[in-house]
N, C-alpha and C. Protein backbone atom coordinates (compact mmCIF):
# COMPACT_ATOMS: atom_id res chain seq x y z
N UNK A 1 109.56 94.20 141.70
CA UNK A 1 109.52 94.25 140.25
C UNK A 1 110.54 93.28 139.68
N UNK A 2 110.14 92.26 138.64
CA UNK A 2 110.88 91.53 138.32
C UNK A 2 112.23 92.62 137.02
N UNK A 3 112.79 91.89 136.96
CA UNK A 3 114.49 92.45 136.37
C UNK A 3 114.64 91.28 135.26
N UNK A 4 114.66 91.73 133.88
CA UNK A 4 115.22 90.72 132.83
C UNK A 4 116.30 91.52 132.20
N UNK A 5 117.06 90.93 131.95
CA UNK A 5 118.23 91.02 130.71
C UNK A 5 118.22 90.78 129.43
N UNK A 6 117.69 91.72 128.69
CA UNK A 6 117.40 90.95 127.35
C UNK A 6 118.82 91.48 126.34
N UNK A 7 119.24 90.27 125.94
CA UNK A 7 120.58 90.63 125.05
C UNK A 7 120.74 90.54 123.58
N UNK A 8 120.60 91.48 122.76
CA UNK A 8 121.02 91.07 121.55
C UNK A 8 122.23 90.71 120.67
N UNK A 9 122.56 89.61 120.00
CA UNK A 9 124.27 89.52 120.25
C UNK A 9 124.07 89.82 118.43
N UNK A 10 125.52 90.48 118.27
CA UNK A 10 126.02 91.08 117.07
C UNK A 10 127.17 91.56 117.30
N UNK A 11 127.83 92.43 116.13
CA UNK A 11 128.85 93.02 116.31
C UNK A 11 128.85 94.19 116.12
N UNK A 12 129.73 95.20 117.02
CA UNK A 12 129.79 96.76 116.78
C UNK A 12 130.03 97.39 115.76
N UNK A 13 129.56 98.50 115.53
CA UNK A 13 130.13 99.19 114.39
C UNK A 13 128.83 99.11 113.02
N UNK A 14 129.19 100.43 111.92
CA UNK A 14 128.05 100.66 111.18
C UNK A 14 128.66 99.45 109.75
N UNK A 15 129.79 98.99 109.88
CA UNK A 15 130.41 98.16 109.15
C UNK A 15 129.15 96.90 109.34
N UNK A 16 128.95 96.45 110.27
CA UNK A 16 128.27 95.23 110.61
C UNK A 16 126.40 95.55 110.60
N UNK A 17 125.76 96.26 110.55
CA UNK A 17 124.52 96.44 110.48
C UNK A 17 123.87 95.95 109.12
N UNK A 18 123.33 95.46 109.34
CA UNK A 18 121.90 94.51 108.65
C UNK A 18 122.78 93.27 107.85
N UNK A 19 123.85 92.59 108.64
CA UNK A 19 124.62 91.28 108.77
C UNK A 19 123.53 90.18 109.87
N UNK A 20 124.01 89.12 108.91
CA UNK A 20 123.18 88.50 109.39
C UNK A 20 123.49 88.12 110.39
N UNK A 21 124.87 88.31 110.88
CA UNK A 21 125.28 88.30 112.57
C UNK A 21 124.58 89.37 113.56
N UNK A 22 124.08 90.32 112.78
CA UNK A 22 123.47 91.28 114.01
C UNK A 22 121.98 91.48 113.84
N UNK A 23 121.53 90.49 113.64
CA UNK A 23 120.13 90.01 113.79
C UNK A 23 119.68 90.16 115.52
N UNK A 24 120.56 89.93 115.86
CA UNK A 24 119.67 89.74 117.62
C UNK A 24 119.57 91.09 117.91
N UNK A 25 120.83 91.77 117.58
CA UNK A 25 120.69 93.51 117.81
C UNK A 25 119.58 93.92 117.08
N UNK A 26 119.35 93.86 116.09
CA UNK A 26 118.06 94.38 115.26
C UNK A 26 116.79 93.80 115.81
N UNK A 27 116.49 92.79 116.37
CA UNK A 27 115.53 92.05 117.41
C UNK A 27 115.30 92.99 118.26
N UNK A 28 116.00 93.24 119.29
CA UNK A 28 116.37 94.02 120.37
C UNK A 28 115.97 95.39 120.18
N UNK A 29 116.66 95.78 119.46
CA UNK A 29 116.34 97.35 118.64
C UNK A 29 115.07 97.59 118.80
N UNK A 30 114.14 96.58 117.55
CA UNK A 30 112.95 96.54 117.32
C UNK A 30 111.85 96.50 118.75
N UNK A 31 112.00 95.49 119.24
CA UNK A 31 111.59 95.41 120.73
C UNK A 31 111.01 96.91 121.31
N UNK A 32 112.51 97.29 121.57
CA UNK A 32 113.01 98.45 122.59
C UNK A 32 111.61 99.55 122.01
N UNK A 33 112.22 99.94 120.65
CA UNK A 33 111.14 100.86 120.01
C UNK A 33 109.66 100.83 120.60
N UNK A 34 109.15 99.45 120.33
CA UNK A 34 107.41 99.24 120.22
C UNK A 34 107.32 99.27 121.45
N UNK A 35 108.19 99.06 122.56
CA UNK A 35 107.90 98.85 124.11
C UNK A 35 108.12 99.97 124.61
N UNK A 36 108.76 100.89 124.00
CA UNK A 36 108.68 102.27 124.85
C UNK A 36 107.87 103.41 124.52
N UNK A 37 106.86 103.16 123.31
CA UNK A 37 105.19 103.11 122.75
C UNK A 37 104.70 103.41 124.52
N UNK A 38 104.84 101.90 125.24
CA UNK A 38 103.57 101.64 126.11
C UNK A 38 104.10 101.40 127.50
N UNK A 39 105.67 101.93 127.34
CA UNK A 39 106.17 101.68 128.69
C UNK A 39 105.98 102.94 129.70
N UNK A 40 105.88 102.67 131.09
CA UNK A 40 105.90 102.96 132.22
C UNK A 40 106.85 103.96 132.34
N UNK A 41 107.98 103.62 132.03
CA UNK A 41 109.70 104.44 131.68
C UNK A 41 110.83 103.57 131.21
N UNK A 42 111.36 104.69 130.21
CA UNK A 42 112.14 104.47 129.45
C UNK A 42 113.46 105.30 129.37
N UNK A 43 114.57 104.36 129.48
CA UNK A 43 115.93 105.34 129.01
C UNK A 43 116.35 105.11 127.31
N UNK A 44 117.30 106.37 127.00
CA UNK A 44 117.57 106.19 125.67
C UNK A 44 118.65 105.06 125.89
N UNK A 45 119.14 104.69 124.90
CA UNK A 45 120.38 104.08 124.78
C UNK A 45 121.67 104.39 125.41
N UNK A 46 122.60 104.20 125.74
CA UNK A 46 123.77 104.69 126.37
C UNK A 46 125.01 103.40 126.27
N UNK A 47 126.05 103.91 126.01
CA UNK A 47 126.95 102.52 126.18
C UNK A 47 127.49 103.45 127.21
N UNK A 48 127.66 101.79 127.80
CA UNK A 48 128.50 101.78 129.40
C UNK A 48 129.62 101.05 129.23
N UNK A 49 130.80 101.99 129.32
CA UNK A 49 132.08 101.39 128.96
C UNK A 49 132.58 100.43 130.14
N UNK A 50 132.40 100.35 131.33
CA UNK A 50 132.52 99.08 132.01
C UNK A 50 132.00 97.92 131.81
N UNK A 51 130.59 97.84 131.61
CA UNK A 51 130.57 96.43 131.35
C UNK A 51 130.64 96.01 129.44
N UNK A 52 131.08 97.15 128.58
CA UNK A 52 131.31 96.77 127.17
C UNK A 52 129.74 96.64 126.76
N UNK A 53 129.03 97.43 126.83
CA UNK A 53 127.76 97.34 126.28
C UNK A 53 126.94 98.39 125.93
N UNK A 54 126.32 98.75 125.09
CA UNK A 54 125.24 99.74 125.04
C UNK A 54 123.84 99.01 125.91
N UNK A 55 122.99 100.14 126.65
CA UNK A 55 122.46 99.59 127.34
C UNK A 55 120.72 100.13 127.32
N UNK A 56 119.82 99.89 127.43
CA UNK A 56 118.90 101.10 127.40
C UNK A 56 117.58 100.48 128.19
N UNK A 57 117.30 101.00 129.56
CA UNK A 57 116.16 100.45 130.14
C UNK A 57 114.60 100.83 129.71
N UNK A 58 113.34 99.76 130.05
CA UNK A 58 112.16 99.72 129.85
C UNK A 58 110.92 98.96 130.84
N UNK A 59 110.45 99.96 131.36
CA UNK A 59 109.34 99.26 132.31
C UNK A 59 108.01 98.89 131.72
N UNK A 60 107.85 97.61 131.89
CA UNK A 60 106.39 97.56 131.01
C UNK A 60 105.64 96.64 132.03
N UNK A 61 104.76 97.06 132.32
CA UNK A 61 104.09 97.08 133.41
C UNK A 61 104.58 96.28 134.50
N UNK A 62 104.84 95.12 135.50
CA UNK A 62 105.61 95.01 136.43
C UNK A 62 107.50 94.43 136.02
N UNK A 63 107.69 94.31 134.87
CA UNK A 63 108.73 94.05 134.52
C UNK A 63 109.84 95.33 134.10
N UNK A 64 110.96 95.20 134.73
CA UNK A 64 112.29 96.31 133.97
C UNK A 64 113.15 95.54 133.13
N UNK A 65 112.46 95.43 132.13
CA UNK A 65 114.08 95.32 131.07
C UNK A 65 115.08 95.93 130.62
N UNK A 66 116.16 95.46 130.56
CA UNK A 66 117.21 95.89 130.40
C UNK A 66 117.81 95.45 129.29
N UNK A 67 117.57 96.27 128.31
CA UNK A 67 117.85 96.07 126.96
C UNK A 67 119.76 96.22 126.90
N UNK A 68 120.68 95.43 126.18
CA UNK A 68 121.76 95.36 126.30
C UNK A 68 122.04 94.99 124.59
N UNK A 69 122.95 95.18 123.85
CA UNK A 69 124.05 94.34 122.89
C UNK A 69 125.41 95.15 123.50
N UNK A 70 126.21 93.93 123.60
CA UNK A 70 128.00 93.95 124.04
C UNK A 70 128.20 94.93 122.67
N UNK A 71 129.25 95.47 123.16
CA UNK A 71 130.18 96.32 121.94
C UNK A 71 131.47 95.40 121.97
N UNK A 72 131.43 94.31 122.45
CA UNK A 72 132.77 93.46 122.35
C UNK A 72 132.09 93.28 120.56
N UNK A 73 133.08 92.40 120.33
CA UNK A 73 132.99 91.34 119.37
C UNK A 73 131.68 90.30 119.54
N UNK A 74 131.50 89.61 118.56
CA UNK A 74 130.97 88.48 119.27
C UNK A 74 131.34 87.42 119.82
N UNK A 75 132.35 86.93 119.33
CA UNK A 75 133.48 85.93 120.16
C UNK A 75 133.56 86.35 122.00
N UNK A 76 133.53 87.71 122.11
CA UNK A 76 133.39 88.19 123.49
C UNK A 76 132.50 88.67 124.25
N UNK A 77 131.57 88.17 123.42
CA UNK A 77 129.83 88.51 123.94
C UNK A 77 129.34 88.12 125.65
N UNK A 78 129.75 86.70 125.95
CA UNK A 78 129.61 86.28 127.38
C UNK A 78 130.26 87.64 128.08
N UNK A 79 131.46 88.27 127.91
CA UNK A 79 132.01 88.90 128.68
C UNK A 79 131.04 90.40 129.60
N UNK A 80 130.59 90.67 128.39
CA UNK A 80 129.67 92.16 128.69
C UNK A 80 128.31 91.54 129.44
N UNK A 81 127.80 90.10 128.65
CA UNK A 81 126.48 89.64 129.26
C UNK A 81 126.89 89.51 130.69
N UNK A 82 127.82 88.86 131.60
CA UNK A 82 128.32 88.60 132.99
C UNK A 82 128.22 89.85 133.51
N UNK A 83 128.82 91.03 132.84
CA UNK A 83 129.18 92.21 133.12
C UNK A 83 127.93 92.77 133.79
N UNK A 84 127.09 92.67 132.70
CA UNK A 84 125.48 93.49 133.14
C UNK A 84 124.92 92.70 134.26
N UNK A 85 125.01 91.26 133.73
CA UNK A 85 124.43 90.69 134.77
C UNK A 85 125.14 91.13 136.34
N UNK A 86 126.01 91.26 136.59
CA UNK A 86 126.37 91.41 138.01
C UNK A 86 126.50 92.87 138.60
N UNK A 87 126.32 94.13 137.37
CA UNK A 87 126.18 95.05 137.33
C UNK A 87 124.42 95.63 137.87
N UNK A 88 123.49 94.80 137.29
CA UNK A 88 122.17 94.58 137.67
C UNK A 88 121.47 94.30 138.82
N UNK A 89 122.44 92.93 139.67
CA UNK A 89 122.15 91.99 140.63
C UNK A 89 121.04 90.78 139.86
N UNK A 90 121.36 90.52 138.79
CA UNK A 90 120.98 89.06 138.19
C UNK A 90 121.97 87.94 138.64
N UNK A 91 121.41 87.25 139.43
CA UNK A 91 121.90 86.20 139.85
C UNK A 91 121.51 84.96 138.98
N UNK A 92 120.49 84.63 138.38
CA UNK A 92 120.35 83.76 138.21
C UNK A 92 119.78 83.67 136.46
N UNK A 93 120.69 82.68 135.59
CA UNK A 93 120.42 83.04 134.27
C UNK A 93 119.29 82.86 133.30
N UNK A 94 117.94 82.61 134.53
CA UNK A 94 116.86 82.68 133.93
C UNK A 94 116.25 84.41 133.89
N UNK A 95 116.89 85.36 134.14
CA UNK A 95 116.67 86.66 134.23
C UNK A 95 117.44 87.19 133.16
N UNK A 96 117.85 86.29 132.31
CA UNK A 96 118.61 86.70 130.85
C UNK A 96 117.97 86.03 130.07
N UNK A 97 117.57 87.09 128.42
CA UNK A 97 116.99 86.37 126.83
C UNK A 97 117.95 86.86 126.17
N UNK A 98 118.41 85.95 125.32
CA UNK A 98 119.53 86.60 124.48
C UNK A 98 118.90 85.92 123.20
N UNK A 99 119.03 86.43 122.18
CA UNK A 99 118.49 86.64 120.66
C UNK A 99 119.56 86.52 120.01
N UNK A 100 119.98 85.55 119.23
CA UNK A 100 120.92 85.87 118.06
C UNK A 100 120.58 85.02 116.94
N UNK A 101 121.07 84.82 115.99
CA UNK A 101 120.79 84.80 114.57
C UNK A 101 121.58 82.93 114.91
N UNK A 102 120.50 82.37 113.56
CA UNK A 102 121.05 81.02 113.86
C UNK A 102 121.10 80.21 112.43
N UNK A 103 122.33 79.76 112.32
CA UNK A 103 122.36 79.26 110.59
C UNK A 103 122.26 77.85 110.82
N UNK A 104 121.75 76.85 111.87
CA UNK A 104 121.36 75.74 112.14
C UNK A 104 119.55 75.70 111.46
N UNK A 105 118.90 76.46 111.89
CA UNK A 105 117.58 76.65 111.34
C UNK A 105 117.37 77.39 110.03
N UNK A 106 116.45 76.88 109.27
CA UNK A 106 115.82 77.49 108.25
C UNK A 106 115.75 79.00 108.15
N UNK A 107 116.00 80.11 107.04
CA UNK A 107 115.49 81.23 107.36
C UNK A 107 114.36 81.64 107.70
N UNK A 108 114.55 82.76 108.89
CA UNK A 108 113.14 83.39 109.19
C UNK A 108 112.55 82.46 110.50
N UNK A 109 113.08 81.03 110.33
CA UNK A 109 112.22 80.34 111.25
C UNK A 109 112.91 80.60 113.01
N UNK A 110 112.34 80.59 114.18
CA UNK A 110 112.46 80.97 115.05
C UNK A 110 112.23 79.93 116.32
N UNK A 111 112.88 79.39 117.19
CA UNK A 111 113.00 78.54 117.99
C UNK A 111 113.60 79.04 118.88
N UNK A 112 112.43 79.31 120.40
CA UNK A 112 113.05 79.58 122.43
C UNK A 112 113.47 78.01 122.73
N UNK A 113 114.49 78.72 123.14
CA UNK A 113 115.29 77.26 123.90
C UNK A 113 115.48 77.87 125.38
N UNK A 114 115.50 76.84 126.36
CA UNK A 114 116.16 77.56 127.96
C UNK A 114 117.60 76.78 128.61
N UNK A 115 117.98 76.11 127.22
CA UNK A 115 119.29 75.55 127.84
C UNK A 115 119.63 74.59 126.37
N UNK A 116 120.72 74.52 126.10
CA UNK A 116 121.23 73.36 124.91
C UNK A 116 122.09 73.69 124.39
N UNK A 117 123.12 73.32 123.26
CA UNK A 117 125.01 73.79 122.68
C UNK A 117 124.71 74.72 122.38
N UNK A 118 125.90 75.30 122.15
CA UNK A 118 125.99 76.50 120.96
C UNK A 118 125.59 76.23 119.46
N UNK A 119 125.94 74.91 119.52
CA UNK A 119 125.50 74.96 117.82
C UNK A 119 126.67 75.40 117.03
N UNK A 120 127.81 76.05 117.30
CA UNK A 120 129.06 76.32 116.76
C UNK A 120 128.46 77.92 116.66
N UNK A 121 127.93 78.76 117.33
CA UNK A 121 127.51 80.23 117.50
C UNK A 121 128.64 80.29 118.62
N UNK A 122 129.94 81.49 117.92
CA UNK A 122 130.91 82.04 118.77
C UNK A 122 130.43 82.97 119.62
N UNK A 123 129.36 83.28 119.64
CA UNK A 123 129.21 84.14 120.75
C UNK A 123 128.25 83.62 121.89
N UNK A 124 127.18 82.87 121.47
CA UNK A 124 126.58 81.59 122.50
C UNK A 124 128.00 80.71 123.18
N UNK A 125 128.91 80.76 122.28
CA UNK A 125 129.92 79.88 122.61
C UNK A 125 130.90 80.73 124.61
N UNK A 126 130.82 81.81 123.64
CA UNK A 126 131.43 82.71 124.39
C UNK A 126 130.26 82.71 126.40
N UNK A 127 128.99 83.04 125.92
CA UNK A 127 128.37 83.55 126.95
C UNK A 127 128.48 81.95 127.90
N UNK A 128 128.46 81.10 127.31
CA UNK A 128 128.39 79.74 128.17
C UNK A 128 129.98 79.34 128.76
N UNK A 129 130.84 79.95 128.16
CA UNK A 129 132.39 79.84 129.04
C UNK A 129 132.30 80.66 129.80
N UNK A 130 131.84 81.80 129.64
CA UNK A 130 131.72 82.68 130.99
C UNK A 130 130.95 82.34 131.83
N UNK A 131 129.82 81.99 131.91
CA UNK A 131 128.53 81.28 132.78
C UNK A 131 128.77 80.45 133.35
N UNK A 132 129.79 79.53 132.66
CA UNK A 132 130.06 77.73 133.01
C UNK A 132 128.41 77.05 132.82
N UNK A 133 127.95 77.73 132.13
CA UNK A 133 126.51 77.04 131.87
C UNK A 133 125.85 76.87 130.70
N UNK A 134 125.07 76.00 130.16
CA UNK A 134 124.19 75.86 129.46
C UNK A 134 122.88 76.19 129.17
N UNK A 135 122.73 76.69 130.59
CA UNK A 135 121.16 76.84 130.55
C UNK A 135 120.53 78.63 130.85
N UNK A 136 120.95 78.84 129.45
CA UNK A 136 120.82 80.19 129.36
C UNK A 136 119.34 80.73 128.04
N UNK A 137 118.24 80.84 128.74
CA UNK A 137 117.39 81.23 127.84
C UNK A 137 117.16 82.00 126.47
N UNK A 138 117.14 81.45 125.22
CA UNK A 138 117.64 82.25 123.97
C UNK A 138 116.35 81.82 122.85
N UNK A 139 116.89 82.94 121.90
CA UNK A 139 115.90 83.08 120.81
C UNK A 139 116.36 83.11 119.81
N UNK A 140 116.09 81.64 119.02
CA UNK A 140 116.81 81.27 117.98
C UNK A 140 116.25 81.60 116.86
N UNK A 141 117.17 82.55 115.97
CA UNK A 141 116.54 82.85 114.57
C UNK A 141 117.06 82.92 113.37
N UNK A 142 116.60 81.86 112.55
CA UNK A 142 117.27 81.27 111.23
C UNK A 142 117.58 82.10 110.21
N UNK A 143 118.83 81.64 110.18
CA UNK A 143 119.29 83.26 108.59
C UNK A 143 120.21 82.16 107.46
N UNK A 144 119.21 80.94 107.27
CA UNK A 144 119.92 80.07 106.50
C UNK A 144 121.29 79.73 106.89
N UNK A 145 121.58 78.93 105.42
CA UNK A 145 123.03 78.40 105.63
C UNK A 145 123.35 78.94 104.40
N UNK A 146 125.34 78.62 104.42
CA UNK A 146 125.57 79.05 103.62
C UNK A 146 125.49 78.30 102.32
N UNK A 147 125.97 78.89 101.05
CA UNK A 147 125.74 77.88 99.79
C UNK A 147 127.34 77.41 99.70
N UNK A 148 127.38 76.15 98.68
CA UNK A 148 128.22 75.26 99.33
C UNK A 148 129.52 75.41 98.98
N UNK A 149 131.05 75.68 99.70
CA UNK A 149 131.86 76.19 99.39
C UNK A 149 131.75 77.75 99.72
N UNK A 150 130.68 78.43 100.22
CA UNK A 150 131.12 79.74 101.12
C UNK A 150 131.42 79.25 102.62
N UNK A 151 132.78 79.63 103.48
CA UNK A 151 132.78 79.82 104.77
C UNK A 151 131.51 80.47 105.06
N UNK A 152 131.94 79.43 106.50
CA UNK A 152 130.63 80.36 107.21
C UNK A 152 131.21 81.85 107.95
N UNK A 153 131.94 81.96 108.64
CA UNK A 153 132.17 83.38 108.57
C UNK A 153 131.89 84.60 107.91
N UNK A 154 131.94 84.24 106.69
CA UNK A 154 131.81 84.85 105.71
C UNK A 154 129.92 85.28 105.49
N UNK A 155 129.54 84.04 105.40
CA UNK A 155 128.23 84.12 105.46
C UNK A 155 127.63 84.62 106.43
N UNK A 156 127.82 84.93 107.31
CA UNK A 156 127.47 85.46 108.77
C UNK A 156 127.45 87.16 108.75
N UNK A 157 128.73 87.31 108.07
CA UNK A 157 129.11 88.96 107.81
C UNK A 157 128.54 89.35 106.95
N UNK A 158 127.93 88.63 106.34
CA UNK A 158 127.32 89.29 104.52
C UNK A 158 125.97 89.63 105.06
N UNK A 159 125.54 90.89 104.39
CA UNK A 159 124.32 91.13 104.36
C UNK A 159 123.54 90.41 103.82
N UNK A 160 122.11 90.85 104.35
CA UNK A 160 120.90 89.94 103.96
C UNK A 160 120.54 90.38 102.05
N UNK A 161 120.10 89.59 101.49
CA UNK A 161 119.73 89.67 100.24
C UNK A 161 118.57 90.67 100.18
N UNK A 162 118.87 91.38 99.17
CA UNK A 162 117.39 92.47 99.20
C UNK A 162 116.10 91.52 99.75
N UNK A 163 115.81 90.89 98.80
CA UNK A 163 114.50 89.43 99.18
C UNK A 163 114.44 89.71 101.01
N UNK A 164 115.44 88.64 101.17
CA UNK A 164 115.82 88.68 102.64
C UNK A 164 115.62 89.41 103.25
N UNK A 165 116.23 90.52 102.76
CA UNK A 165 115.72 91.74 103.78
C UNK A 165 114.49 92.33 104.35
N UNK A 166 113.83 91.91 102.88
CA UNK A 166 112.15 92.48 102.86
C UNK A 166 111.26 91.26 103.82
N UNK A 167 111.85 90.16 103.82
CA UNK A 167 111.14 89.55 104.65
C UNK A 167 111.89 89.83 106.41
N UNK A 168 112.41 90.00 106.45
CA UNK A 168 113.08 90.44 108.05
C UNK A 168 112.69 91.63 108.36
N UNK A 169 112.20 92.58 108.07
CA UNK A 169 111.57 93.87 107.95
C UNK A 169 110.19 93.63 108.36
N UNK A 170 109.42 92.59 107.13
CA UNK A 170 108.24 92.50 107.23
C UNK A 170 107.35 92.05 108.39
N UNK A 171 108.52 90.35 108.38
CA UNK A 171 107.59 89.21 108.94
C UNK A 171 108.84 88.64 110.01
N UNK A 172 109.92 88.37 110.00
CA UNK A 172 111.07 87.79 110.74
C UNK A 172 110.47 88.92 112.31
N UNK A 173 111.10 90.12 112.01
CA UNK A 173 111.38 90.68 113.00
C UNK A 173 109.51 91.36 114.10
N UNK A 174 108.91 91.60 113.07
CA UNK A 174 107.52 91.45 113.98
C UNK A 174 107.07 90.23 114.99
N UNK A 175 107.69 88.70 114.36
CA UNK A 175 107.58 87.74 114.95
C UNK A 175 108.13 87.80 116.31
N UNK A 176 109.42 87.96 115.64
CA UNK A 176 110.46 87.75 116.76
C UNK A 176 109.97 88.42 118.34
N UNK A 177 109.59 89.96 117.98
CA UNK A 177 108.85 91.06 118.73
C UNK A 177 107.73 90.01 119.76
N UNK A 178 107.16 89.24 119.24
CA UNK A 178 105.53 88.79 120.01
C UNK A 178 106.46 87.75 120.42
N UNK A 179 107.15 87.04 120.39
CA UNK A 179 107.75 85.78 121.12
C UNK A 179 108.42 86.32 122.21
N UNK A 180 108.89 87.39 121.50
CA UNK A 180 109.90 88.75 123.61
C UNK A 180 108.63 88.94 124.12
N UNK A 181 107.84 89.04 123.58
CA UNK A 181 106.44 89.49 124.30
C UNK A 181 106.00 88.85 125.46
N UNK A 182 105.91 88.01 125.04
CA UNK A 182 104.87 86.19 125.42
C UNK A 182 106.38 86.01 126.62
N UNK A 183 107.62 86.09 126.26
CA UNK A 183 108.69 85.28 127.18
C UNK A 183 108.92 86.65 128.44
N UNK A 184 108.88 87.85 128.10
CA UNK A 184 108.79 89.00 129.33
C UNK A 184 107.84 89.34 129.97
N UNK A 185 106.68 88.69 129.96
CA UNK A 185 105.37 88.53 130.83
C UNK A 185 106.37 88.54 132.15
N UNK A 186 105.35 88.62 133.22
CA UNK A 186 105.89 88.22 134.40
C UNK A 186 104.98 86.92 135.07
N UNK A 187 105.96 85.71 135.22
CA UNK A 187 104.82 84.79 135.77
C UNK A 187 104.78 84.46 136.92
């Protein structure tokens, strides 16, 4: 049975929910839900304080995913992703999707990459110092930029605009769902 790692990166805490930094967690979330509809077996959620992560498995038909977001920070996101990974026996970082939110792309719009920068994403930043690699399979999803004279930090932490929201609800995050779809096949 093949073994994926699917990671959503964000930050802990009810302070940070529906930030446009914890878009990959809400990806993930979403996922987990519709896949355990039609999965084989399923665990609830659980954080595992060794490797810094909440964790929650899903068999869908020959694949086990292993649904993960770090409870680090995001700056310390690589740390928990290594964690699981060697906690798992993933050797190799094509058995990891990590999802996070991307203010390089347009909102809403969505781009799989299997290797390329961070883009200035501290927590892509993070998982590739731990890896020593680049070529880590991800799911890029646009939550705009900021307007001119807001930090981006700032913009990252701020919630989505009602508008915004209704479209990430609607249409962002259903998307996002069929692209995990199409990439956790087993080939």
């Amino acid at each position: 049975m093949k073994k994926v790692l699917l990671a959503g990166l964000g930050n802990p805490g009810p302070k940070f929910e529906h930030t446009r930094h914890n878009l990959g967690i809400r990806v993930v979330q979403a996922w987990y839900e519709k896949a355990s509809r039609e999965a084989q077996s399923v665990t609830d959620w659980n954080d595992n304080i060794q490797i810094e992560a909440s964790v929650a498995e899903v068999v869908v038909g020959d694949v086990k995913v292993i649904c993960l977001f770090p409870l680090t920070f995001m700056n310390r996101s690589g740390w928990a992703i290594a964690a699981a990974m060697k906690k798992y026996g993933l050797m190799n970082n094509e058995d990891v999707l990590v999802v996070h939110d991307d203010i390089e792309l347009p909102f809403g719009e969505m781009k799989f990459v299997e290797e390329g920068s961070a883009k200035g994403h501290n927590g892509i930043r993070s998982l590739f110092n731990v890896l020593g690699v680049q070529a880590v399979p991800r799911l890029r999803i646009g939550v705009g930029r900021p307007s001119e004279g807001m930090p981006t930090n700032e913009f990252v932490l701020a919630k989505f605009t009602e508008e915004e929201e209704s479209q990430i609800e609607e249409a962002v995050i259903p998307r996002a769902i069929a692209v995990l779809g199409e990439q956790l096949q087993p080939s």
